[in-house]
N, C-alpha and C. Protein backbone atom coordinates (compact mmCIF):
# COMPACT_ATOMS: atom_id res chain seq x y z
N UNK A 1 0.84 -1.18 0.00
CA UNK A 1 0.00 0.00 0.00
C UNK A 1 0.89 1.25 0.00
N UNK A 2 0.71 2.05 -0.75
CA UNK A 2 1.63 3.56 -1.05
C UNK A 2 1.15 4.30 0.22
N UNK A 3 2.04 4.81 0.26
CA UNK A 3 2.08 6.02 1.73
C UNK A 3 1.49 7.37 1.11
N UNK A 4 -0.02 7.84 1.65
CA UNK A 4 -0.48 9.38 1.15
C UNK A 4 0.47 10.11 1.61
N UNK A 5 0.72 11.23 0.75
CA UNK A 5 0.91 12.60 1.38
C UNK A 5 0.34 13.09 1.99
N UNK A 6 0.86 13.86 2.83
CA UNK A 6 0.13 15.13 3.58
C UNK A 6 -0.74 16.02 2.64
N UNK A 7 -1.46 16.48 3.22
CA UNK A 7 -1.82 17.51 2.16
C UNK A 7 -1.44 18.82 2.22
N UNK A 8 -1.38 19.96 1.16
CA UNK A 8 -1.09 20.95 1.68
C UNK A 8 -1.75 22.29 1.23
N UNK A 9 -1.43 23.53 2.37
CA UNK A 9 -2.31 24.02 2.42
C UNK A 9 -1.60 25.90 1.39
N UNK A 10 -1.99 26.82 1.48
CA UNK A 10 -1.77 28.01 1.00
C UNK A 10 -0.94 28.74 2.33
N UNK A 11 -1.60 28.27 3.78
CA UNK A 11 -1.20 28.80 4.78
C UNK A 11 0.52 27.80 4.89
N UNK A 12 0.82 26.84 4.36
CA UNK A 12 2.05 26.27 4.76
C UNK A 12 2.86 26.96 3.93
N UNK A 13 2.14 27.32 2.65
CA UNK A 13 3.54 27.65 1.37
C UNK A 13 3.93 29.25 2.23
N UNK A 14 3.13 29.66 2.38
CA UNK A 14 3.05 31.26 3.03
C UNK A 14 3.92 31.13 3.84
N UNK A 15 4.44 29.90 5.14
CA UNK A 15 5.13 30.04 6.31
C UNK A 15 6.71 29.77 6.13
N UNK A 16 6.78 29.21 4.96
CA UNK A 16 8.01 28.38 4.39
C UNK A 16 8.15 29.63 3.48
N UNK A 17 7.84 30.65 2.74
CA UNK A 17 8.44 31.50 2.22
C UNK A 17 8.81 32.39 3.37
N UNK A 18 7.88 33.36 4.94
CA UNK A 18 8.40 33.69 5.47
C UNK A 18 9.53 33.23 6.24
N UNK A 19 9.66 31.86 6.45
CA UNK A 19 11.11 31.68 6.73
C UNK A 19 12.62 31.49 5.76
N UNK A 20 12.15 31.24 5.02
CA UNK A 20 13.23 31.45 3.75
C UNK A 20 13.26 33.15 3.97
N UNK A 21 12.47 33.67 3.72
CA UNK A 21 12.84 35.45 3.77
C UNK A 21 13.63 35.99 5.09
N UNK A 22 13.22 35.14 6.42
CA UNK A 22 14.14 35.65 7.70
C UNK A 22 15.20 35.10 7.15
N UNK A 23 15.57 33.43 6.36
CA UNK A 23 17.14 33.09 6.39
C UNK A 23 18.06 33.95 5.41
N UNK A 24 17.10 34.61 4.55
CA UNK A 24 18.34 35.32 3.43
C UNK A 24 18.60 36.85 4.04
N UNK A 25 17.42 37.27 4.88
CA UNK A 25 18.31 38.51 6.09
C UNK A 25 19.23 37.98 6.63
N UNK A 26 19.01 36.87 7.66
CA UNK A 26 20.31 36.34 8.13
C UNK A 26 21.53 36.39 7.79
N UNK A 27 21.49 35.41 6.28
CA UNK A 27 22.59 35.54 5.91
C UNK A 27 23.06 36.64 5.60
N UNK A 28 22.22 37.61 4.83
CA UNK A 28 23.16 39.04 4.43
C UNK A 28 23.37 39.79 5.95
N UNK A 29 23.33 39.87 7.16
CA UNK A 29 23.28 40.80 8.15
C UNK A 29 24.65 40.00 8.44
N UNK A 30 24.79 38.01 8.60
CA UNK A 30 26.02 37.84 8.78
C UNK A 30 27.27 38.13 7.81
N UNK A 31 27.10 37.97 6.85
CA UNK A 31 27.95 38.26 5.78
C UNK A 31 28.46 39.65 5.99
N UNK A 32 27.59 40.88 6.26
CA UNK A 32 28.07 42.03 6.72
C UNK A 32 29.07 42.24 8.00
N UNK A 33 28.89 41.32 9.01
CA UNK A 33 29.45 41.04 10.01
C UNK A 33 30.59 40.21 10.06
N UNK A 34 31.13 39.97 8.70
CA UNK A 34 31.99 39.23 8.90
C UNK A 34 31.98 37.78 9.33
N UNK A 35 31.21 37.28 9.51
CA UNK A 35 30.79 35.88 10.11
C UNK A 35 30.74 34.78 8.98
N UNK A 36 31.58 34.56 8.84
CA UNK A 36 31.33 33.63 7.40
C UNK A 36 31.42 31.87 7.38
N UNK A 37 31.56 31.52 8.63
CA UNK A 37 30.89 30.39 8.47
C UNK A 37 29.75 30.03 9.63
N UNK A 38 29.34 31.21 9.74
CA UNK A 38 27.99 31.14 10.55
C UNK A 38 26.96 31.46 8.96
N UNK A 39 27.95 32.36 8.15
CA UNK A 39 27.26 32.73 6.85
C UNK A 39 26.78 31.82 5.93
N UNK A 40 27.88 30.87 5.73
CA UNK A 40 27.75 29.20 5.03
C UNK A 40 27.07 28.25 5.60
N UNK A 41 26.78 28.15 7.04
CA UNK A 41 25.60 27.63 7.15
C UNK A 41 24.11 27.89 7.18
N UNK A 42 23.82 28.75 6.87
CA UNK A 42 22.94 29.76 6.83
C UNK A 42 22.24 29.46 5.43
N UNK A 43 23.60 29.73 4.89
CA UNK A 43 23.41 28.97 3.04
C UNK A 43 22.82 27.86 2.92
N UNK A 44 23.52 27.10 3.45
CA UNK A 44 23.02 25.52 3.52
C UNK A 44 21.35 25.42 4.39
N UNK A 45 21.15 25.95 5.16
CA UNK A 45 19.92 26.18 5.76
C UNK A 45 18.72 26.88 4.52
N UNK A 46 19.33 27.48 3.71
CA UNK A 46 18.69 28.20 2.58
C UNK A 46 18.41 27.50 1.68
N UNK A 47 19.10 26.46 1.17
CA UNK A 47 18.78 25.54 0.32
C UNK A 47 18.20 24.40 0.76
N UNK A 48 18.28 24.13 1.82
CA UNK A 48 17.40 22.76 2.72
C UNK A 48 16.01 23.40 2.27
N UNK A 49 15.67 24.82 2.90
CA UNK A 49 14.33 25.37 3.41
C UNK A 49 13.93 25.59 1.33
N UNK A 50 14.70 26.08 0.25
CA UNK A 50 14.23 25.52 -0.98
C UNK A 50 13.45 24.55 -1.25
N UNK A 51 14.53 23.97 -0.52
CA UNK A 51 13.73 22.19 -0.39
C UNK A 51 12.39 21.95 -0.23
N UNK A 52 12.29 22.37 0.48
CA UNK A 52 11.13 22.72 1.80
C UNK A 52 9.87 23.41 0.59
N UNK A 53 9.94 24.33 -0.02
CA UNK A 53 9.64 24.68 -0.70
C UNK A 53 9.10 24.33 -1.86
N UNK A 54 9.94 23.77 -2.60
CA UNK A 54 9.17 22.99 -3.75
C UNK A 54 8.21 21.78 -3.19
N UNK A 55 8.82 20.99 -1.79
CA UNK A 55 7.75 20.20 -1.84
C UNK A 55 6.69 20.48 -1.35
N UNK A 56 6.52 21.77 -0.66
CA UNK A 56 5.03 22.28 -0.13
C UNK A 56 4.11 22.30 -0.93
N UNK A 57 4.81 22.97 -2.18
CA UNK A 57 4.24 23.19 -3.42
C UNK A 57 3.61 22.21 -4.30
N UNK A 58 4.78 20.91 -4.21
CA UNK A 58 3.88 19.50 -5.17
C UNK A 58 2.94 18.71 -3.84
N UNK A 59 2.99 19.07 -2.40
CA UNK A 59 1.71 18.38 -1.54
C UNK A 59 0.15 19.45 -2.05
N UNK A 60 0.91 20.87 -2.60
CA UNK A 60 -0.24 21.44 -2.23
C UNK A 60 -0.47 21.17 -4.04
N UNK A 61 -0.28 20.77 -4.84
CA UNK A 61 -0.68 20.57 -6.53
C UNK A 61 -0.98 19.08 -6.45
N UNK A 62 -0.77 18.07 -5.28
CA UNK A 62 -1.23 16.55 -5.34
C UNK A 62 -2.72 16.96 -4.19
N UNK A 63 -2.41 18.36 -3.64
CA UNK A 63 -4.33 18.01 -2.88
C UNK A 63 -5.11 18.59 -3.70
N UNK A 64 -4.18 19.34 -4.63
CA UNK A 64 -5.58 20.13 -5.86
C UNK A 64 -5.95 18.91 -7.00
N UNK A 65 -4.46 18.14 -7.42
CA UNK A 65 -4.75 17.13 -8.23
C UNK A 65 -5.03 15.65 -8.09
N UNK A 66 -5.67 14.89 -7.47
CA UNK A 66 -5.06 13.88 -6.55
C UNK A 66 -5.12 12.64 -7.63
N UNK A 67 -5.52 12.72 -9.15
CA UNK A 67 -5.21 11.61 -9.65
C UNK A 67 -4.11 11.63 -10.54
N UNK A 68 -3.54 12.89 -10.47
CA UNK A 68 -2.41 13.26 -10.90
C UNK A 68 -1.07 12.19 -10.97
């Protein structure tokens, strides 16, 4: 038996862009500061939360499409 997805909602894509938007202040406020491998992980936190991102996006296009 296949494992459902979650489903997803407009309010999740919304929360996962405001945190992607606090991590790329982050990084530019550390980068200003000189902090550069507090800066590089930050990066890497930025591309995880991408991550994060596209798949909010295909839970929330598999609850609009579900025979997709």
């Amino acid at each position: 038996m296949a494992k459902l997805i979650e489903t997803g909602t407009v309010d999740d894509q919304a929360r996962v862009a405001v945190a992607l938007g606090h991590l790329r202040l982050a990084r530019d406020l550390l980068v200003q500061a000189k902090a550069t491998r507090a800066a590089e992980r930050v990066r890497q936190a930025i591309k995880s939360t991408e991550g994060a991102v596209r798949h909010v996006n295909n839970r929330i296009y598999r609850t609009e499409h579900p025979d997709a």
